[in-house]
Structures are given as C-alpha cells and as structure tokens.
Protein backbone atom coordinates (compact mmCIF):
# COMPACT_ATOMS: atom_id res chain seq x y z
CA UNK A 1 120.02 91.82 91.59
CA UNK A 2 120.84 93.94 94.61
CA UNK A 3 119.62 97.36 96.10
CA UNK A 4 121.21 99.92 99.21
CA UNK A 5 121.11 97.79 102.43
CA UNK A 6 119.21 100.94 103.83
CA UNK A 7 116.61 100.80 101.27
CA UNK A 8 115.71 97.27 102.31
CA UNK A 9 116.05 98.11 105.76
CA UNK A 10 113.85 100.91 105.76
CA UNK A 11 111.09 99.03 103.62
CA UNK A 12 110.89 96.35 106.27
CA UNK A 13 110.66 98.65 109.36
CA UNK A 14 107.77 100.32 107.36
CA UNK A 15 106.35 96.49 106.23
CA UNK A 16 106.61 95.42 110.03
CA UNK A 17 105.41 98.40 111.35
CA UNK A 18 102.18 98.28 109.09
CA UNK A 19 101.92 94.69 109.77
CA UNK A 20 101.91 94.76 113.47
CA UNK A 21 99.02 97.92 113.73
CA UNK A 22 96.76 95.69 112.04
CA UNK A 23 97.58 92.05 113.44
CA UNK A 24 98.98 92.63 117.33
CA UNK A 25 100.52 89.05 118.35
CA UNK A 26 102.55 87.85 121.03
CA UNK A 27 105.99 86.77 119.84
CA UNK A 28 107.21 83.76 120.43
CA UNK A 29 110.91 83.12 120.73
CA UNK A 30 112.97 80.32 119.18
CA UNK A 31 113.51 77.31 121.52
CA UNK A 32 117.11 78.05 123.19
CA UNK A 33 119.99 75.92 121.85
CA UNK A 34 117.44 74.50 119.16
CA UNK A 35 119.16 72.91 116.46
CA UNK A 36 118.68 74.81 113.36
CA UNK A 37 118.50 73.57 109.49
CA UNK A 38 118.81 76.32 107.14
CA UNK A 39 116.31 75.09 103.78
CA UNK A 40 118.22 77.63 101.16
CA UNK A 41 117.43 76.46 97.36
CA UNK A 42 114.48 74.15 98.84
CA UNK A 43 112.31 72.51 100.95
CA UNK A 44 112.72 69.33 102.74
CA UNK A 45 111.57 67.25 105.84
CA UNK A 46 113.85 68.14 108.75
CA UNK A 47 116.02 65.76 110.02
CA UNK A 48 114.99 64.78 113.67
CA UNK A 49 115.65 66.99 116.79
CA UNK A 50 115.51 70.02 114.30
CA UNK A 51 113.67 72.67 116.45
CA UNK A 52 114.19 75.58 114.20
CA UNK A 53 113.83 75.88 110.06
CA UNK A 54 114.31 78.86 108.12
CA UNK A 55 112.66 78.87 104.48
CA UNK A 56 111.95 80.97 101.80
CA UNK A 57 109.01 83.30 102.04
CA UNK A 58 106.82 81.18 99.19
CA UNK A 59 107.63 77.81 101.31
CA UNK A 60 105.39 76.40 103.55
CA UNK A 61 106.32 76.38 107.35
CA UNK A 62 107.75 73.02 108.79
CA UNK A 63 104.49 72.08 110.96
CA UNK A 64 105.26 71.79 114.51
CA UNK A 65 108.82 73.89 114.45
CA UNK A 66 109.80 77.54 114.97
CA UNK A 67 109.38 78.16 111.27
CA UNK A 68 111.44 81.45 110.03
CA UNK A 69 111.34 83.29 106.55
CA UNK A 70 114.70 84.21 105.51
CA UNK A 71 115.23 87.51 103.19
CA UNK A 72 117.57 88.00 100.92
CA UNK A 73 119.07 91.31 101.62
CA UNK A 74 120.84 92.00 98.84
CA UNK A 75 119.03 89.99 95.71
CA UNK A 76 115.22 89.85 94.47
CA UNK A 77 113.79 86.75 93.40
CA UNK A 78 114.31 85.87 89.68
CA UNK A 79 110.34 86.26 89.23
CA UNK A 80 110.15 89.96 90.43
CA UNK A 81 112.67 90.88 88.00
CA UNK A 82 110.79 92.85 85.66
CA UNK A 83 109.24 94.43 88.44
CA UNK A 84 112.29 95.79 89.96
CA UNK A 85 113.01 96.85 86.00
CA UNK A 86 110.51 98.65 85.56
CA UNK A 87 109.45 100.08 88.56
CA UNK A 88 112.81 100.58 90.89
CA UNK A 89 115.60 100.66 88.04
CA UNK A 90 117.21 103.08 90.31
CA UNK A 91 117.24 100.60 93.20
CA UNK A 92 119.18 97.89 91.02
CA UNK A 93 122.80 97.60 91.76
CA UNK A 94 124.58 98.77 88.05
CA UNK A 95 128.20 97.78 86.94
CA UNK A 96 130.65 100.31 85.60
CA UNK A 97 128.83 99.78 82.17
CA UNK A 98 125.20 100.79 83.21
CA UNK A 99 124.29 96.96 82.79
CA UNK A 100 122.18 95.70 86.35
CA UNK A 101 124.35 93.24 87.90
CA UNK A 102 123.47 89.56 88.84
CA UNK A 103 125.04 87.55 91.59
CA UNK A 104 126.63 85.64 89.03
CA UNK A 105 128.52 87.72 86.90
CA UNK A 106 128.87 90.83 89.25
C-alpha cells in the first residue's frame, strides 16, 4: 500500500527531528568504498569484507558493521495494514475503482 512521497517525507523530518532533541549523538559515517549487502526479504550473515548492511527496521543490526534501516517509501508493512485502514484511509494510494492498491495488483 502506498501514500504521497511528501507525506512520508514530512513524517520523517518531524520523526528525526523529535528523535534527535531528545537523544543528541554524533553521526558516524559509512566506511568509504565499503562493500554493501542489501538484506531485502531477510536476514542473513554477511558475506566477508561486507562493511555496510541495510535491513529492515524489525531486524537486528549486523554486529560489528555500519548497520542501516531501509524504509519503504512507498508501501507499509503487511502488519500495519489495518492501521493505515482505519486510521489514514486517505493516505492509501486508491485505483480508479476506490479499491486501495497493493504492489501486486496495482
């Protein structure tokens, strides 16, 4: 399911911004010219002389990597579905017929 890019946009300025009042930290970049492995659909150990892993935000981090939490910008998770139905129907992307759209039948 899918909301305005400027919706989720604006909701993660505001998260980050409330975030970063209350826990100040230093940030730490990536290592330069790390080699990256991209965990999408699940977790697994890195293959060696990965520096950087990006996971999904209920994963836990890679220990001893750059670990970072990729968001989907366009979908929800399946569980927050009736959340987004109930609470931000207007949010949900709708086809011609009213119906909320899914990734796979849009």
């Amino acid at each position: 399911m899918s909301f305005p890019f400027y919706n989720l946009l604006s909701l993660c300025i505001a998260a980050a911004s409330a975030h970063a009042a209350i826990l100040p930290r230093a940030v730490s970049l990536p290592p330069v010219n790390g080699r990256f492995d991209y965990q999408i659909g699940g977790v697994y150990t890195p293959a060696s002389g990965v520096a950087v892993v990006t996971r999904d935000n209920s994963a836990s981090p890679a220990a001893g990597l750059y670990n970072i939490c990729y968001i989907n910008a366009f979908q929800t998770q399946p569980e927050d579905e009736d959340f987004w139905k109930g609470q931000h129907s207007d949010l949900l992307l709708k086809k011609a017929n009213g119906n909320v759209g899914f990734s796979v039948n849009l």
